[in-house]
Protein backbone atom coordinates (compact mmCIF):
# COMPACT_ATOMS: atom_id res chain seq x y z
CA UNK A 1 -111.15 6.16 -127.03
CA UNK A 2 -109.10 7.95 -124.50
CA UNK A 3 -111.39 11.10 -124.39
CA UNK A 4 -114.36 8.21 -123.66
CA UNK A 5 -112.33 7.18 -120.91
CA UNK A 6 -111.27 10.03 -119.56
CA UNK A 7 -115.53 11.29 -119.62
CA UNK A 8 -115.92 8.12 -118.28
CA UNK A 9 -113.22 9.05 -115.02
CA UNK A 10 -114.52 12.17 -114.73
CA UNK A 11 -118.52 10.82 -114.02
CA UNK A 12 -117.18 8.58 -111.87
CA UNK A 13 -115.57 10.96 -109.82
CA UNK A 14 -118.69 13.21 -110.18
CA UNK A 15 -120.61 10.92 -108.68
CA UNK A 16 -118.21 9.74 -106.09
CA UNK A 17 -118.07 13.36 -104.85
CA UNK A 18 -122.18 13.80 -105.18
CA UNK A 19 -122.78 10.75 -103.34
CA UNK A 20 -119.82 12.36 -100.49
CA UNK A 21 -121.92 15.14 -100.24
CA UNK A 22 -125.06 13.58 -99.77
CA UNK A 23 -123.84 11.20 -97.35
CA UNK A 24 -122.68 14.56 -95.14
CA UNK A 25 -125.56 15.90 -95.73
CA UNK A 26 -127.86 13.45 -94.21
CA UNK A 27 -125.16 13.07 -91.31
CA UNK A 28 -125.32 17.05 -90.81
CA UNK A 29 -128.94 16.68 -90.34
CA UNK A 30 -129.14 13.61 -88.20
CA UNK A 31 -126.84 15.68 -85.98
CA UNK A 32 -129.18 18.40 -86.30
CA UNK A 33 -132.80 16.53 -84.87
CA UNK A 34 -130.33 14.86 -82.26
CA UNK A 35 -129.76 18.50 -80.91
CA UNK A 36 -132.93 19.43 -81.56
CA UNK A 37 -134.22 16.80 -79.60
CA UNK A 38 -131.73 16.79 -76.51
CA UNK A 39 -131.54 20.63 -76.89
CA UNK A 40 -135.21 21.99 -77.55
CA UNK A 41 -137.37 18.31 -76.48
CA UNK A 42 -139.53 16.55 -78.50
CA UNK A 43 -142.66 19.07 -79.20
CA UNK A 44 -140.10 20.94 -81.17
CA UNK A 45 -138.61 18.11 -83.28
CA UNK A 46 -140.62 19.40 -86.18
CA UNK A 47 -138.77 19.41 -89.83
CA UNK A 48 -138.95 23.02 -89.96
CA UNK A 49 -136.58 23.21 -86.73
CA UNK A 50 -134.52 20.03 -87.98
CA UNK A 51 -134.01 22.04 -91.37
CA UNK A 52 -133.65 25.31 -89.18
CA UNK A 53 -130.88 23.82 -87.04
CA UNK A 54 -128.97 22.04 -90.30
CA UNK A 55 -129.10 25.42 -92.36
CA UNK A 56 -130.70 24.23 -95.14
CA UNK A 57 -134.78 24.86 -96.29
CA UNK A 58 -137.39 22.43 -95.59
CA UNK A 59 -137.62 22.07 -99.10
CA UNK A 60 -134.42 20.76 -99.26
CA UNK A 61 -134.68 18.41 -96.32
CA UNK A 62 -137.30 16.88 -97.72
CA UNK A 63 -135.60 16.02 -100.27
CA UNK A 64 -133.14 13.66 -97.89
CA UNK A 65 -136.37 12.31 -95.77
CA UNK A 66 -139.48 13.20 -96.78
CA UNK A 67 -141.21 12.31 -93.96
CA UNK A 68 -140.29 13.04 -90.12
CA UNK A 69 -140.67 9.03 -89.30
CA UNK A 70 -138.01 8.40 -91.69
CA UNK A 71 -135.81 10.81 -90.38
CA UNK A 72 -136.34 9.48 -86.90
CA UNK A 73 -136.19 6.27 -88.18
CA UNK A 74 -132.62 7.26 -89.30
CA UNK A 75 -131.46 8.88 -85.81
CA UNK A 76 -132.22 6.39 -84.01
CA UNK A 77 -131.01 3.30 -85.95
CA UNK A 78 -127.54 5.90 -85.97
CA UNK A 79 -127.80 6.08 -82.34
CA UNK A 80 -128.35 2.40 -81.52
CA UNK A 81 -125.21 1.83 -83.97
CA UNK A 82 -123.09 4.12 -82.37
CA UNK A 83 -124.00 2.77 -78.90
CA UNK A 84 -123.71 -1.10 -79.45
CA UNK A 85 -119.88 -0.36 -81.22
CA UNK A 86 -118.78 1.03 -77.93
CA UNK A 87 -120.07 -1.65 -76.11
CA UNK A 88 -118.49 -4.31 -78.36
CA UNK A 89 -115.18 -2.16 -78.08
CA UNK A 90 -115.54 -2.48 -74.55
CA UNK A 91 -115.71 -6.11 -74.25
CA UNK A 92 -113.00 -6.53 -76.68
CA UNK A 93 -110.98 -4.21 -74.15
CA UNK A 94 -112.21 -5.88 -71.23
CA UNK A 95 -109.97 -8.53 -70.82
CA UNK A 96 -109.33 -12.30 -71.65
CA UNK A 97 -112.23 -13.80 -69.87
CA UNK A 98 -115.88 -13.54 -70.43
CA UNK A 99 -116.14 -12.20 -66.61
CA UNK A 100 -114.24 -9.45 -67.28
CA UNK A 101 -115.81 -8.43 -70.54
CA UNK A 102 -118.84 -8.18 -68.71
CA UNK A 103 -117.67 -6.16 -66.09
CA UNK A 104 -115.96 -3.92 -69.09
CA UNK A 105 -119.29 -3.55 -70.91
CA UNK A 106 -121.40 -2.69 -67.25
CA UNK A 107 -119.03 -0.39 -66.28
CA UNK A 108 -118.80 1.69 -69.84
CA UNK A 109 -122.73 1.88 -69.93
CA UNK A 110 -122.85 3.10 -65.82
CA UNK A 111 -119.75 5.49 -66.87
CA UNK A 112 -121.84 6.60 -69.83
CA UNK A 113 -124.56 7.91 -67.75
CA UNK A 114 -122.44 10.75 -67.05
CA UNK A 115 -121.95 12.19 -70.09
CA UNK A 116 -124.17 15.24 -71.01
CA UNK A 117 -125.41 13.88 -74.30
CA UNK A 118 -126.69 10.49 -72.72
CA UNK A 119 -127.64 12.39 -69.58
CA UNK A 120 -129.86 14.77 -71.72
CA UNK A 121 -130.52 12.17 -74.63
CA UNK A 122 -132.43 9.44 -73.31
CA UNK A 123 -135.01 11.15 -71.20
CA UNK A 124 -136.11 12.89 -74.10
CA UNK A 125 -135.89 9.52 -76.24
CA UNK A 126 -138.94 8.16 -73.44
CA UNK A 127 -140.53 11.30 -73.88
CA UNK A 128 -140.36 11.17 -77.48
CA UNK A 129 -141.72 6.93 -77.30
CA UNK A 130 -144.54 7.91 -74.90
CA UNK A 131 -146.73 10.44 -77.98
CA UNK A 132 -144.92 8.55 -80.62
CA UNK A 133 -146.33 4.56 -81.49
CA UNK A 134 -143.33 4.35 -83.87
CA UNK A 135 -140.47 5.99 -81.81
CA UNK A 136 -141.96 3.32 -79.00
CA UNK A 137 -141.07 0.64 -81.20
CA UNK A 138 -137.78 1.93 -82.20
CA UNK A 139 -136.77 2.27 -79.03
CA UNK A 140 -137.81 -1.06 -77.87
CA UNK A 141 -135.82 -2.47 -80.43
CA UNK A 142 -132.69 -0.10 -79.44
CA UNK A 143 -132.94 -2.05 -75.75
CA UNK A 144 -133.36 -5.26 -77.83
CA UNK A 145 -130.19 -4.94 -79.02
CA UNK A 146 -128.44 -3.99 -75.99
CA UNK A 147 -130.14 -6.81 -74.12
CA UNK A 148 -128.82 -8.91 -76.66
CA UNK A 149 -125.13 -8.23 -76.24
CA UNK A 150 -125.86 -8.23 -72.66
CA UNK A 151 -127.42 -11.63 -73.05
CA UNK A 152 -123.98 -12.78 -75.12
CA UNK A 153 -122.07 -11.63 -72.36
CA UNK A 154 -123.45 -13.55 -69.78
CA UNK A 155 -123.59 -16.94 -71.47
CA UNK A 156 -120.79 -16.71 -72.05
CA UNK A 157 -119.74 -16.08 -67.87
CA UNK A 158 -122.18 -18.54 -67.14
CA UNK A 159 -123.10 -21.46 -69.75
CA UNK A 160 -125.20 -22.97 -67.21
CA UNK A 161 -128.19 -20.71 -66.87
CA UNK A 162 -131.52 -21.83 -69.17
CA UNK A 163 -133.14 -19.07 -71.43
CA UNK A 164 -135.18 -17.84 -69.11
CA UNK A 165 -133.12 -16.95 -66.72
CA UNK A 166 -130.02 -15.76 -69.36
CA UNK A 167 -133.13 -13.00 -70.42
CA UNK A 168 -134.18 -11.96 -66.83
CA UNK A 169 -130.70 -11.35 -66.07
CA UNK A 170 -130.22 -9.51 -69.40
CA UNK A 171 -133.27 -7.29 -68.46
CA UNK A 172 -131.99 -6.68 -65.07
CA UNK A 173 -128.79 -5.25 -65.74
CA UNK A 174 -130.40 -3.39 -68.32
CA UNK A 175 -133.20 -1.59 -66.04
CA UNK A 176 -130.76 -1.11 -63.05
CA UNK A 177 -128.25 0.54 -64.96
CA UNK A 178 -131.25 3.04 -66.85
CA UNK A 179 -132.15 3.32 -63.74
CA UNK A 180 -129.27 5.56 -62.72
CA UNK A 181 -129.41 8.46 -65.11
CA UNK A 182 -131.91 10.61 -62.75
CA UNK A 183 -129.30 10.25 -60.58
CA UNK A 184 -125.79 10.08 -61.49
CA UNK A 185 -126.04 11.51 -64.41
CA UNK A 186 -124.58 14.94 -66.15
CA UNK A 187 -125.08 17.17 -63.65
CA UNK A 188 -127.59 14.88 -61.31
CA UNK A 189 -127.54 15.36 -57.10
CA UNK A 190 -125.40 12.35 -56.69
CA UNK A 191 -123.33 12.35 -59.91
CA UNK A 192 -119.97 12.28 -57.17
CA UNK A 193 -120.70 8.69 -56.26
CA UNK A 194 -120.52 7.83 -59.82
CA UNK A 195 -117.48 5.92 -60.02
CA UNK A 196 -118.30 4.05 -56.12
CA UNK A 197 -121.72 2.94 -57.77
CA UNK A 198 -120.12 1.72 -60.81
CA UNK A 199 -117.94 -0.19 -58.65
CA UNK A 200 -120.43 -1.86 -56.65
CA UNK A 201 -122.80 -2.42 -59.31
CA UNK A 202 -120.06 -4.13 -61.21
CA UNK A 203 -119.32 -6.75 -58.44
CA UNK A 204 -123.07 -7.16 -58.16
CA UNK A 205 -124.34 -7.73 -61.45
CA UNK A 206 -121.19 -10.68 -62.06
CA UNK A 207 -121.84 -11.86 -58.54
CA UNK A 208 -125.48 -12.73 -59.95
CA UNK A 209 -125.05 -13.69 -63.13
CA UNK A 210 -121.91 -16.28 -62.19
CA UNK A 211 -124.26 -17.95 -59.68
CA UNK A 212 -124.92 -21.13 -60.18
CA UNK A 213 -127.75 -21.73 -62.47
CA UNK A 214 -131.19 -22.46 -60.34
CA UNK A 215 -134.48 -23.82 -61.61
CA UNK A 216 -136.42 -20.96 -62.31
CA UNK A 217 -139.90 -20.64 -61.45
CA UNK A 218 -143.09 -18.82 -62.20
CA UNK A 219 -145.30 -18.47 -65.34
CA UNK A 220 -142.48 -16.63 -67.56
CA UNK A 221 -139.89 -19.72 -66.94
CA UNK A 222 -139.09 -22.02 -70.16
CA UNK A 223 -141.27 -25.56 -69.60
């Protein structure tokens, strides 16, 4: 009975470690098409490169994702994870009110811009969605969920605005803030006024979305 149990330890363990190693495996080459991709661009984010860059044969990659949508299916969703953690870290470390989460969460995604891996990222994301029906949708879903915390964010500043207006806002930010990459991003011509434009942008986008709440109007509005 104790040899049984002892077997019985030793799968286990087995298995914890095989499942370990599978797990960095798939991380190892989710690293590998994001560098790929930000590194090389999209016309080379082929398996045989992904497998090339992660050291292991196509064969074996395969094995992990045996097709490329999967895999991009996988880098993505780990991407938008990633992303929408910081953001919710940032409104926790914002402050006590819901302005100043706001203003927290704003000014992390406009300081983001600046770092090489969104600066280099993102473009080749749109790139990627403009050939690719299914990376389209992905990424329309990543913005989704940004919009959505967004969205959360300013309710909660201003309870007072209808849907309508709650989602233009949402959108707004959003766009502005994309907006800024060609230009104060990693690198970009005016990547020095940075922190002024975060600053100003900041006091805008709160400035708006405290306003008080006015009917809407046009054929988007909620009837």
């Amino acid at each position: 009975m104790n040899v049984l149990r002892q077997d019985q330890k030793h799968l286990r363990r087995a298995r914890a470690a095989t499942y370990r190693k599978g797990h960095e495996r798939i991380e190892a080459i989710l690293e590998a098409a994001e560098y790929v991709l930000v590194n090389k661009g999209y016309k080379k984010l082929t398996m045989r490169q992904i497998a090339l860059q992660t050291g292991i044969t196509v064969g074996n990659l395969t094995y992990y994702y045996s097709t490329k949508e999967a895999l991009l299916r996988d880098m993505l969703e780990s991407i938008l994870r990633t992303y929408l953690a910081e953001m919710e870290r940032a409104a926790s470390a914002g402050g006590d009110t819901p302005a100043d989460r706001f203003v927290s969460v704003v000014e992390f995604l406009i300081e983001d811009l600046n770092t090489q891996r969104t600066t280099s990222l993102f473009p080749e994301l749109w790139a990627l969605a403009n050939h690719d029906e299914y990376a389209a949708k992905l990424m329309e879903h990543m913005y989704e969920e940004e919009r959505a915390v967004l969205a959360r964010l300013i309710r909660a500043a201003n309870p007072d605005l209808d849907r309508t207006r709650l989602n233009h806002y949402a959108l707004y930010v959003s766009c502005s803030i994309e907006g800024m990459t060609m230009f104060v991003g990693a690198g970009k011509s005016q990547q020095a006024s940075l922190q002024a434009l975060k600053k100003i942008a900041s006091g805008c986008f709160l400035q708006l979305v405290t306003a008080a709440a006015l009917p809407t109007t046009g054929r988007g509005d909620d009837r």
